[in-house]
Structures are given as C-alpha cells and as structure tokens.
N, C-alpha and C. Protein backbone atom coordinates (compact mmCIF):
# COMPACT_ATOMS: atom_id res chain seq x y z
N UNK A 1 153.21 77.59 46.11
CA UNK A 1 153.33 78.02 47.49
C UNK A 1 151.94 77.93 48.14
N UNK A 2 151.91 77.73 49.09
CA UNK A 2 150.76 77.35 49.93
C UNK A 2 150.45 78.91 51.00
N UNK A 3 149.27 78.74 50.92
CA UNK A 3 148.83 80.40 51.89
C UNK A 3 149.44 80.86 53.09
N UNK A 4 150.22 79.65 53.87
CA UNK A 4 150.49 79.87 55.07
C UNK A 4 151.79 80.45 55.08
N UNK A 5 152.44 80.07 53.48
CA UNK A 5 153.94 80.44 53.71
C UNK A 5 153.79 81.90 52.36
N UNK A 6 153.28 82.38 51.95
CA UNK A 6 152.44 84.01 51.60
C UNK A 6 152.37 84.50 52.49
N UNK A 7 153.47 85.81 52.30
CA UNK A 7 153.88 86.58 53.38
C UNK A 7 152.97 87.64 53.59
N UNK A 8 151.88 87.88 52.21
CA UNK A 8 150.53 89.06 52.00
C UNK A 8 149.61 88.12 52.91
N UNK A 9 149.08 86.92 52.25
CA UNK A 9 148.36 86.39 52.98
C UNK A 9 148.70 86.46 54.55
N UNK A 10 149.52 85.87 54.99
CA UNK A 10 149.59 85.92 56.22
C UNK A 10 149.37 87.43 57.18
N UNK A 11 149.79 88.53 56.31
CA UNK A 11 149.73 89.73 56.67
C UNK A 11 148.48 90.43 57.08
N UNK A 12 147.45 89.76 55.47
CA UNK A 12 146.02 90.23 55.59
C UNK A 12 145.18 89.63 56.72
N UNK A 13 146.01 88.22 57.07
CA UNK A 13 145.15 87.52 58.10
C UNK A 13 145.36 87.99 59.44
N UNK A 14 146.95 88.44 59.64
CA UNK A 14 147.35 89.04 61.00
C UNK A 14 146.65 90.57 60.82
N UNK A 15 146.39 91.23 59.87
CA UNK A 15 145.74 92.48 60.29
C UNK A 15 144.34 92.26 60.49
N UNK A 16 143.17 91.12 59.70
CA UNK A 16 142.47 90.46 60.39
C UNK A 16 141.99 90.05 61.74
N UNK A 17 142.25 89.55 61.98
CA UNK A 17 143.20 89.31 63.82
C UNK A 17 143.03 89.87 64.26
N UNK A 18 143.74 91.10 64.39
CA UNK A 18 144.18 92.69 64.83
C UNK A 18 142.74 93.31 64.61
N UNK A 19 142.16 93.50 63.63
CA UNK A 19 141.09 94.37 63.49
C UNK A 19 139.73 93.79 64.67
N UNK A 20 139.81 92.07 64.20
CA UNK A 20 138.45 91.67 65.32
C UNK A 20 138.89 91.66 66.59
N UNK A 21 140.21 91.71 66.98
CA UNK A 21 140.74 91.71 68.37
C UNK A 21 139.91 93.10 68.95
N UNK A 22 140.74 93.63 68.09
CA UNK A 22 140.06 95.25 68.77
C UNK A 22 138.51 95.44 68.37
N UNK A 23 137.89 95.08 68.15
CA UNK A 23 136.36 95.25 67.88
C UNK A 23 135.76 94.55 69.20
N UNK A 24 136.60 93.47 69.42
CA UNK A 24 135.72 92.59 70.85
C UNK A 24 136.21 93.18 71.71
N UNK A 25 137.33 93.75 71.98
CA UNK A 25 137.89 94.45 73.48
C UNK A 25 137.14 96.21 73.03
N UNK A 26 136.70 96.50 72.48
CA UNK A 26 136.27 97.70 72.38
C UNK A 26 134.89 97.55 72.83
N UNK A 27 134.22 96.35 72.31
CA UNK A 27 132.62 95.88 72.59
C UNK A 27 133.03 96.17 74.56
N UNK A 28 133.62 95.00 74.75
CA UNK A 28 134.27 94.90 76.22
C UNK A 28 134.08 96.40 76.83
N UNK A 29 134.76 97.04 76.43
CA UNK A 29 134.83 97.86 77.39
C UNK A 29 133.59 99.17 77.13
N UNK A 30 133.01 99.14 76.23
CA UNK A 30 132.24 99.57 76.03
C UNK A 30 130.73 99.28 76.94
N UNK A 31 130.85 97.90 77.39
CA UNK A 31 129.84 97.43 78.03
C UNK A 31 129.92 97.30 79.01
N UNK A 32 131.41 97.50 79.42
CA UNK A 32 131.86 97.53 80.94
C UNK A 32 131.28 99.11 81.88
N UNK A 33 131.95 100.36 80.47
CA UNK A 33 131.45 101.51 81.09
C UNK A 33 130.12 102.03 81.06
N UNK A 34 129.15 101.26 80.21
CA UNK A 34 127.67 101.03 80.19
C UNK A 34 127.65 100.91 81.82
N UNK A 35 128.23 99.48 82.07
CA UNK A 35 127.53 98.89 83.12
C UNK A 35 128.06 99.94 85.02
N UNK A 36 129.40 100.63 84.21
CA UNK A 36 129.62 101.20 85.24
C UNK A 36 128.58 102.43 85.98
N UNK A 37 128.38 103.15 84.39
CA UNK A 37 127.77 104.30 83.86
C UNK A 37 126.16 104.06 85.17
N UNK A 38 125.55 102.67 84.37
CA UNK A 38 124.69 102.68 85.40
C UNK A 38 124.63 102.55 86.70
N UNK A 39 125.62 101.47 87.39
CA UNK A 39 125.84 101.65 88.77
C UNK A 39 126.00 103.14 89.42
N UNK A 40 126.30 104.04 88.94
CA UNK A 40 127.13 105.19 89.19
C UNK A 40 125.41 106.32 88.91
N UNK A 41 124.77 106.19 88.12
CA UNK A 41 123.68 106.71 88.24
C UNK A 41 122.40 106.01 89.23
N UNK A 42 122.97 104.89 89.34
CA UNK A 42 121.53 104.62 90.37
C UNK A 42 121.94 104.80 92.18
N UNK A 43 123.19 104.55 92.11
CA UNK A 43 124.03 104.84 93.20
C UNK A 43 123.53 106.51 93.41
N UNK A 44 123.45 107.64 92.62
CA UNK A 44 123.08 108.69 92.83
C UNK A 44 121.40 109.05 92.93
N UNK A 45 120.53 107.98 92.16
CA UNK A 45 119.51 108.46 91.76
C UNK A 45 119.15 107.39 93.69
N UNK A 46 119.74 106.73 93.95
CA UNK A 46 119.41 106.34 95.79
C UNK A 46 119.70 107.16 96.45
N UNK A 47 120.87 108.21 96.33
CA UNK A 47 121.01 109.07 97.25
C UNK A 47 120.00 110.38 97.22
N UNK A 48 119.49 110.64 96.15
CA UNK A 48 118.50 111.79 95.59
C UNK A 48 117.06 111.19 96.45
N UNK A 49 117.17 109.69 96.44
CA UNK A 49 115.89 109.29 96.64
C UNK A 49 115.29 109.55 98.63
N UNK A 50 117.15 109.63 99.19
CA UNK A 50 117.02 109.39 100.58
C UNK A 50 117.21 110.73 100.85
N UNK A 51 117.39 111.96 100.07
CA UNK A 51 117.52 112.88 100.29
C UNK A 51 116.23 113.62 101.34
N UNK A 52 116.20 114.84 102.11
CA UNK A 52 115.29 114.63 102.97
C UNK A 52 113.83 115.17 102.23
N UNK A 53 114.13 115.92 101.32
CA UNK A 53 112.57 116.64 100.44
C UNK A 53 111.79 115.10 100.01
N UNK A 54 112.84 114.64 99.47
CA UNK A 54 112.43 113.42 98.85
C UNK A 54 111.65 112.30 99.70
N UNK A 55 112.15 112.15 100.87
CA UNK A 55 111.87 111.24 102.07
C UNK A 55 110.85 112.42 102.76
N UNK A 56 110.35 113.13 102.62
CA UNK A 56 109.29 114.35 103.06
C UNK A 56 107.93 113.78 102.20
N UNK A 57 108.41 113.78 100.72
CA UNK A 57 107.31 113.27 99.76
C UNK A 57 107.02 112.22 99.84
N UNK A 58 107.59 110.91 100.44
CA UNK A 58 107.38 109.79 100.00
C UNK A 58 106.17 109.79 101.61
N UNK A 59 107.19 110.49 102.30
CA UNK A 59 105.99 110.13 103.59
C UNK A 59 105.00 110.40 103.53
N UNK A 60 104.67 112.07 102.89
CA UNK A 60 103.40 112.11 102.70
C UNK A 60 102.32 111.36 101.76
N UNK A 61 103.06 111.05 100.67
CA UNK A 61 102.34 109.74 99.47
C UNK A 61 102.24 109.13 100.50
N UNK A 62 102.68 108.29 101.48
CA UNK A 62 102.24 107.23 101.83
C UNK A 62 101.95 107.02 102.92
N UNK A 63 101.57 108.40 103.91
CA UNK A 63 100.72 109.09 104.55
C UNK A 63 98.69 108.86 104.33
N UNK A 64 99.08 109.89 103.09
CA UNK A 64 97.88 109.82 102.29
C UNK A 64 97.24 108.73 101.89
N UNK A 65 97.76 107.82 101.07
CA UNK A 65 97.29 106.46 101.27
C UNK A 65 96.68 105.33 102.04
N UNK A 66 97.44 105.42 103.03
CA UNK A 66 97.27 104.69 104.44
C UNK A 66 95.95 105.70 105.04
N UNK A 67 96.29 106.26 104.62
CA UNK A 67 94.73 107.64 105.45
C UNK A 67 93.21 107.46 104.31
N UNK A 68 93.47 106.61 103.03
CA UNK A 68 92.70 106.55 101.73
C UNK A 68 92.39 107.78 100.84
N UNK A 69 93.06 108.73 101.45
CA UNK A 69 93.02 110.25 101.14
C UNK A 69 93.37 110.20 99.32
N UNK A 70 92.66 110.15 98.53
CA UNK A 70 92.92 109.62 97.41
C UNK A 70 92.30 110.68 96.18
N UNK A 71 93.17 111.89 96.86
CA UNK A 71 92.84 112.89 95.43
C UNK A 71 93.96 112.82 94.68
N UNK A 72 93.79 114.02 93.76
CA UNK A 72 95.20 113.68 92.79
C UNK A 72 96.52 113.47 92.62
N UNK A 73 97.33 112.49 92.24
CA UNK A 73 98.30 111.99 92.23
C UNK A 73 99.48 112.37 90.98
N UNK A 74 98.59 113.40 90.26
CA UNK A 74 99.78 113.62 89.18
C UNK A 74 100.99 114.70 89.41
N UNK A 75 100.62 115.38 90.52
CA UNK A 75 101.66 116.50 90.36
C UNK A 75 103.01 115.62 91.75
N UNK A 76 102.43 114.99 91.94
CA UNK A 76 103.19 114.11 93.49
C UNK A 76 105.00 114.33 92.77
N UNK A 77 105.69 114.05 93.72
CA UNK A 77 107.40 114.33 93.64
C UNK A 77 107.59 112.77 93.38
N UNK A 78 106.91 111.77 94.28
CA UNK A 78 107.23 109.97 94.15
C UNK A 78 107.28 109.76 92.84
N UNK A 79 106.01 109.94 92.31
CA UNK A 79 105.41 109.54 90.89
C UNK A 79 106.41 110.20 90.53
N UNK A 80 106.90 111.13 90.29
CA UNK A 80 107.93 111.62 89.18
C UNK A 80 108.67 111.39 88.93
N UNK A 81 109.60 110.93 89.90
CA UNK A 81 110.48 110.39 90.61
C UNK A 81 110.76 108.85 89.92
N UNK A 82 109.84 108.15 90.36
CA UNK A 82 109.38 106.67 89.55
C UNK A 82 109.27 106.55 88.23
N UNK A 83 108.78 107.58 87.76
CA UNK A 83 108.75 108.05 86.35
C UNK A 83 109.96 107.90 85.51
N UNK A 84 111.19 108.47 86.13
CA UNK A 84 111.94 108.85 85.25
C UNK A 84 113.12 107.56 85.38
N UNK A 85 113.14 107.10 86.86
CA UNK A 85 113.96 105.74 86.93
C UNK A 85 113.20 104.54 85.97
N UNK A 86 112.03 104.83 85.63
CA UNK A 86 111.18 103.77 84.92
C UNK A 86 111.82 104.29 83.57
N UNK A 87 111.44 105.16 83.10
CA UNK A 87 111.87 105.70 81.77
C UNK A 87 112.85 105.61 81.27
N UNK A 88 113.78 105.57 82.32
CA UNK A 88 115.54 105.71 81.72
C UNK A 88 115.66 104.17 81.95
N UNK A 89 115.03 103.52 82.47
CA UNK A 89 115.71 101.75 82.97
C UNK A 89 114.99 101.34 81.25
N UNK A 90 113.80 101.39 80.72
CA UNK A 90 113.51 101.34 79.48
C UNK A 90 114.18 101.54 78.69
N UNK A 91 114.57 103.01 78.22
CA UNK A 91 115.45 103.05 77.42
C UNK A 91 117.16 102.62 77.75
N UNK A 92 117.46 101.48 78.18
CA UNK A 92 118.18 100.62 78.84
C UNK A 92 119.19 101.88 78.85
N UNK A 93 119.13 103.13 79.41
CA UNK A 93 120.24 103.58 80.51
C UNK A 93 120.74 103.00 81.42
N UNK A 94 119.56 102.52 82.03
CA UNK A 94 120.02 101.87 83.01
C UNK A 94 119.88 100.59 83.42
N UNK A 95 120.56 99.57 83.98
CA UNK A 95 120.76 98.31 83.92
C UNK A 95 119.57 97.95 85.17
N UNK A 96 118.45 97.08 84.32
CA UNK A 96 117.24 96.56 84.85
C UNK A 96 117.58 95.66 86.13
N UNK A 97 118.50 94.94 86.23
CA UNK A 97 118.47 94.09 87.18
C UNK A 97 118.64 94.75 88.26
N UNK A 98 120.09 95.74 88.19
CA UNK A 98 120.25 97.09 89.35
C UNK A 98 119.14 97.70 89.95
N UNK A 99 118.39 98.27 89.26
CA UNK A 99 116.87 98.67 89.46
C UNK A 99 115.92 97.88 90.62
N UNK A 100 116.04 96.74 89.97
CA UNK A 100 115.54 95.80 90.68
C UNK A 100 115.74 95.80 92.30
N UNK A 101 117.09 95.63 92.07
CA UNK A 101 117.74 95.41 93.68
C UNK A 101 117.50 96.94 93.92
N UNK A 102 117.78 97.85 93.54
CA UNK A 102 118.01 98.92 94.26
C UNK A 102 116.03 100.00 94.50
N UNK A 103 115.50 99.33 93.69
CA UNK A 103 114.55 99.87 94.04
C UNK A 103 112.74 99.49 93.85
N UNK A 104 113.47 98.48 93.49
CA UNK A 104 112.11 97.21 92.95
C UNK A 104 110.55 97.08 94.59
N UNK A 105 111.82 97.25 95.59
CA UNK A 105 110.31 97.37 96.33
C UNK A 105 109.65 98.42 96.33
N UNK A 106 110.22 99.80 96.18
CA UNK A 106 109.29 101.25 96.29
C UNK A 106 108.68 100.82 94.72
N UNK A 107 109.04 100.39 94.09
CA UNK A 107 107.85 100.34 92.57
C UNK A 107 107.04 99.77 92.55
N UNK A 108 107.25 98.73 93.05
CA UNK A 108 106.14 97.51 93.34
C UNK A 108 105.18 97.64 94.68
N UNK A 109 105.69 98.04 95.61
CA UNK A 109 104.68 98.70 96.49
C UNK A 109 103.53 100.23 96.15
N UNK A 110 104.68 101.20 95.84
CA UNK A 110 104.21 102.05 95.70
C UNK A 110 102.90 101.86 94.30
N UNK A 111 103.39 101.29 93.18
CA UNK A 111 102.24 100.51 92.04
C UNK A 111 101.43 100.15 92.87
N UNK A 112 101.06 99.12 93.37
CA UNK A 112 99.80 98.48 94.11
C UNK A 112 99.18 99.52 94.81
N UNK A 113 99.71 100.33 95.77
CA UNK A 113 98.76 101.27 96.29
C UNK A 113 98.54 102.09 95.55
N UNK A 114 98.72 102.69 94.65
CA UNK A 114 98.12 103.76 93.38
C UNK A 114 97.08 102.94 92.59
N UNK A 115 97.08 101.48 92.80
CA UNK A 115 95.95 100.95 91.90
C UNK A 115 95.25 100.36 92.69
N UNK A 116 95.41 100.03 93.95
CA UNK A 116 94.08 99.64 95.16
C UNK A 116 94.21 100.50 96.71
N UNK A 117 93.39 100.13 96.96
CA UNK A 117 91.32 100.29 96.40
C UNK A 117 90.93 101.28 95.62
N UNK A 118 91.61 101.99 95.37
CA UNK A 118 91.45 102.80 94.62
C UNK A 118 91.99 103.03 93.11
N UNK A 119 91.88 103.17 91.81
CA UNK A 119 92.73 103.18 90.64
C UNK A 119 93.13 104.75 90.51
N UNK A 120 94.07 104.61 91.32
CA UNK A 120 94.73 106.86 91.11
C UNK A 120 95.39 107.02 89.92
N UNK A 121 96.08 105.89 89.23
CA UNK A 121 96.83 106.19 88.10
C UNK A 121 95.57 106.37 87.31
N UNK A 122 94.81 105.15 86.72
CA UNK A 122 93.68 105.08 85.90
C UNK A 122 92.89 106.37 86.19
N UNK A 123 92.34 106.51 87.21
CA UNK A 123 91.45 108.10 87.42
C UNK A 123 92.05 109.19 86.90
N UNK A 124 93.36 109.29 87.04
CA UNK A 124 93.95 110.38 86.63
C UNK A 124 93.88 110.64 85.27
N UNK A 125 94.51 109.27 84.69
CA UNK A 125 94.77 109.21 83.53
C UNK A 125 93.10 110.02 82.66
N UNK A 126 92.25 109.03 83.03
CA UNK A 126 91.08 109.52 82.37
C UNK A 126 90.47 110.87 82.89
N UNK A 127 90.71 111.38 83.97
CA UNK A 127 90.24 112.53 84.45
C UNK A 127 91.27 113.76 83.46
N UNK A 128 92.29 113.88 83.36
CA UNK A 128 93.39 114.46 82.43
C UNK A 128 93.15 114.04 80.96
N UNK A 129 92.91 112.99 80.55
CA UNK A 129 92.87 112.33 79.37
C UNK A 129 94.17 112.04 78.60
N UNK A 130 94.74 111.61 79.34
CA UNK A 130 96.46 111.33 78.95
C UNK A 130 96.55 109.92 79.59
N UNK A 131 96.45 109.26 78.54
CA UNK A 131 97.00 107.57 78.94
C UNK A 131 98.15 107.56 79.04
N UNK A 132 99.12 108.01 79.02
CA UNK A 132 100.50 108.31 79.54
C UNK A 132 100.87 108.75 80.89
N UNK A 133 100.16 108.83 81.53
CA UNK A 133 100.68 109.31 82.91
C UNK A 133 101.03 108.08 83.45
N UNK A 134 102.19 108.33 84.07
CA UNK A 134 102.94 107.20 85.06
C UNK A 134 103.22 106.08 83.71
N UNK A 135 102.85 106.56 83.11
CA UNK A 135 103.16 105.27 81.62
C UNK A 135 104.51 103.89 81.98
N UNK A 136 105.29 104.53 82.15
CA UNK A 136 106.53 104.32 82.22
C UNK A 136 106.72 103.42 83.72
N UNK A 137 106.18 104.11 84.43
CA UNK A 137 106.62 103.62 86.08
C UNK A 137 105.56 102.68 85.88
N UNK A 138 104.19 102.34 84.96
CA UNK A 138 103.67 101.15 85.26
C UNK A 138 104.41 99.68 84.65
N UNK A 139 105.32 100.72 83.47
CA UNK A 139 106.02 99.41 82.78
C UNK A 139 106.94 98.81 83.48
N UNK A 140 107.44 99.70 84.14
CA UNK A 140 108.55 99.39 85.07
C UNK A 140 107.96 98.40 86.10
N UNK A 141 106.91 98.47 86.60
CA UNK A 141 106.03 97.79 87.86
C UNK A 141 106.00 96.33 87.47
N UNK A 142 105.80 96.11 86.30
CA UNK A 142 105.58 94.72 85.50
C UNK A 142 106.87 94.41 85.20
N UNK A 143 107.61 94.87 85.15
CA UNK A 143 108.92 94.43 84.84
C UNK A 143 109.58 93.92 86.07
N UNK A 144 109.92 94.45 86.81
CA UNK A 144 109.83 94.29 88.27
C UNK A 144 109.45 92.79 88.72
N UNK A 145 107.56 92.94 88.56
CA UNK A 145 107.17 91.61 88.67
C UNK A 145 107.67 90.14 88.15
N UNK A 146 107.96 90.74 87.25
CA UNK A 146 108.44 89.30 86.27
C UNK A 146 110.04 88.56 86.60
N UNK A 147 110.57 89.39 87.28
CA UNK A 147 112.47 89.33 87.85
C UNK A 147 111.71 88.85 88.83
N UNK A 148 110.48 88.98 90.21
CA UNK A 148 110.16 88.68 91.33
C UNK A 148 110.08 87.36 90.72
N UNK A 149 109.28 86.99 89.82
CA UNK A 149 108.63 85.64 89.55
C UNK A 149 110.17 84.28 88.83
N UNK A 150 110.73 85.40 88.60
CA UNK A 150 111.81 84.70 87.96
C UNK A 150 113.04 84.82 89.26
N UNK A 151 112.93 84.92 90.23
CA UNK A 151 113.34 84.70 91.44
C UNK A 151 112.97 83.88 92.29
N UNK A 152 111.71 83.59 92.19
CA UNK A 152 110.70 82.34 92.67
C UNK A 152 110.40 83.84 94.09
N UNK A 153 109.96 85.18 93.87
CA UNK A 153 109.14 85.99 94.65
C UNK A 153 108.07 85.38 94.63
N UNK A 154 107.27 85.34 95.89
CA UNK A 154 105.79 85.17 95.58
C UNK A 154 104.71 86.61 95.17
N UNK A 155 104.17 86.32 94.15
CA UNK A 155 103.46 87.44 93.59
C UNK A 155 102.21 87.11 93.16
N UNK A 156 101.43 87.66 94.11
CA UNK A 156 99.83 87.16 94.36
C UNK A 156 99.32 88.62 95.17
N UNK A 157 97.76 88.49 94.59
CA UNK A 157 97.11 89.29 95.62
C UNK A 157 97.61 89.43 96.91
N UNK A 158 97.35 88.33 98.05
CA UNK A 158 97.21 88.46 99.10
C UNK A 158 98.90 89.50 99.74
N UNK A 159 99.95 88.81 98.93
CA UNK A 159 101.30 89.05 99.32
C UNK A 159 101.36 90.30 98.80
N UNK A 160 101.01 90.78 97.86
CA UNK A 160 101.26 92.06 96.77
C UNK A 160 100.83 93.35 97.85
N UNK A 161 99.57 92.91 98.43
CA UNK A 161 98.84 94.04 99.46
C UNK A 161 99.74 94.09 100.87
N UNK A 162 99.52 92.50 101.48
CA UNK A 162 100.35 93.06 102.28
C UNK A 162 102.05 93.42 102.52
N UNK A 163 102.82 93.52 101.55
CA UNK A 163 104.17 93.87 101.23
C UNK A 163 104.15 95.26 100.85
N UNK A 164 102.92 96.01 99.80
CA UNK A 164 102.54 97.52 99.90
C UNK A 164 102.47 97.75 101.10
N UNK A 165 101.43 97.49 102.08
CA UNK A 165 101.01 97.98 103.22
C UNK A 165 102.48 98.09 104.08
N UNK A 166 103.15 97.51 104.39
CA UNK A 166 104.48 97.18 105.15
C UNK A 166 105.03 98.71 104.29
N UNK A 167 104.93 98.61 103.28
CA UNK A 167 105.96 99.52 102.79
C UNK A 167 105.57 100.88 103.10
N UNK A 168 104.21 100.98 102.93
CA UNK A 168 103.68 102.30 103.36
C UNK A 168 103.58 102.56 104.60
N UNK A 169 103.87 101.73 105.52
CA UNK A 169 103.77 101.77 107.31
C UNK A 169 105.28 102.73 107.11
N UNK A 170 106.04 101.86 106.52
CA UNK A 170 107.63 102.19 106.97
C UNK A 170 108.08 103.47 106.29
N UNK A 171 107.17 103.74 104.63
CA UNK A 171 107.21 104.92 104.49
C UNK A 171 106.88 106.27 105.35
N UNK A 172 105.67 105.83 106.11
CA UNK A 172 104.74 107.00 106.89
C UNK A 172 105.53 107.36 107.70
N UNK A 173 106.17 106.25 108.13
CA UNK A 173 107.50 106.39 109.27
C UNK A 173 108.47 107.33 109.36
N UNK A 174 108.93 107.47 108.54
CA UNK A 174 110.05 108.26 107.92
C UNK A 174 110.96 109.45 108.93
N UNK A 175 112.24 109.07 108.85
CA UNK A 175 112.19 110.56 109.60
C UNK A 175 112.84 111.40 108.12
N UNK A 176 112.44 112.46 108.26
CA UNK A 176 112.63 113.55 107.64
C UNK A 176 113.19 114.59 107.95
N UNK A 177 114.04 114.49 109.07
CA UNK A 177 114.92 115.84 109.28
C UNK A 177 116.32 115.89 108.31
C-alpha cells in the first residue's frame, strides 16, 4: 500500500495541516492586534500630546529656545514626553513607521534644537553625569532620520535648522486654552 491510500498516514498529515494552519492564522492575528494595539496607543499618546498642559509645555520649550534661554532641560514635560514614545517605539511597542508619520517632525525638530547652538542634552547629561538622559528620544531622532533618508527627505544641516526653526515658530504659537 502506498502512503496516500494509509488511512494513519493520511490522518497524521491532515492533523499536520491543521496544526500549521493554525500556527500561521494565529501568527496573523497576533500581528494584526500588535499592529492594532499600536495604532490605538499612538492615536492616544497624539491626543495626550494636543492636550492643553501639554501644548502649554511644548510652547514654552520652544519659547525658550527661540529666546536661546538655555538652562536646564531635564525636568521639561516635552523631553519626557519624547522619552517615553522613543522608549516604547524601541522596545517595538510601538510600530516605528506610525511614529514616524505621527510624530517624526516634533522629534526631529525638537532633537536639533536641544543640540544647536547649544548641546542641552550633552550639558545635561555631563552636568548630572547620566549618559542616559533623553537616551532614548536621541535614538529615536536617528531613527527618524534614516525613514527621512529612506523617503528621499532631505537631511542636511542647512534643512535640519531651518525645519526646527519653523517648528519652533509654530510651536511658540500655540494656543493653549
């Protein structure tokens, strides 16, 4: 008798079947509610962001900036803020590309002005002595960059400053009621 007409064989192969069927539709949906999981947290972590305390802090960060007012930056609400969307997009909570779109210009702006003309992350860092500060939101900044470049963004000095600057005009702007 030949394997195909083995009614075990055929059995072990249909429960076979059956077992990787459900392993790939389980992967499936598993990666589906990943991907939902994150839409659904960044969708909230935008509304937290437009919230008005929040849009209070960002104005003043970028208030201060635009003014060169350039004392310490570690206790700031932005930075923290940046911090933790950086942190959680790392530990791939959350889906990097989303990030991107949803908030790739406040990282990438807000980065450049914390590191010119002035280095506020670096000062801090060494003034505190914690090379970890903003750790995360700088990885995120470079990450960022590299989706710009792999977009064909232009990412250069000259554009980098003035696309911060724009951002911090429109931050200062803010209404906050």
């Amino acid at each position: 008798m030949v394997w195909y007409e083995d009614p075990l064989t055929l059995t072990a192969l249909g429960t076979w079947v059956l077992v990787v069927g459900t392993l790939v539709l389980m992967y499936w949906q598993n990666q589906q509610t990943r991907e939902l999981n994150s839409a659904s947290s960044i969708m909230m972590l935008r509304e937290r962001f437009d919230a008005p305390g929040v849009r209070r802090a960002r104005k003043h960060l970028a208030t201060r900036l635009l003014n060169n007012e350039h004392d310490d930056i570690t206790n700031l609400e932005v930075g923290a803020f940046l911090e933790l969307i950086a942190a959680l997009t790392h530990r791939k909570v959350l889906e990097e590309d989303l990030i991107w779109e949803a908030f790739g210009t406040w990282v990438s702006g807000y980065y450049w002005a914390l590191r010119h003309p002035v280095d506020l992350i670096g000062r801090s860092r060494e003034r505190l002595r914690d090379p970890l500060i903003l750790h995360e939101f700088e990885w995120l900044a470079l990450r960022i960059k590299r989706i710009d470049e792999a977009w064909g963004v232009r990412n250069d000095a000259p554009a980098d400053e003035i696309e911060a600057m724009a951002l911090l005009r429109r931050e200062a702007d803010l209404d906050t009621g």
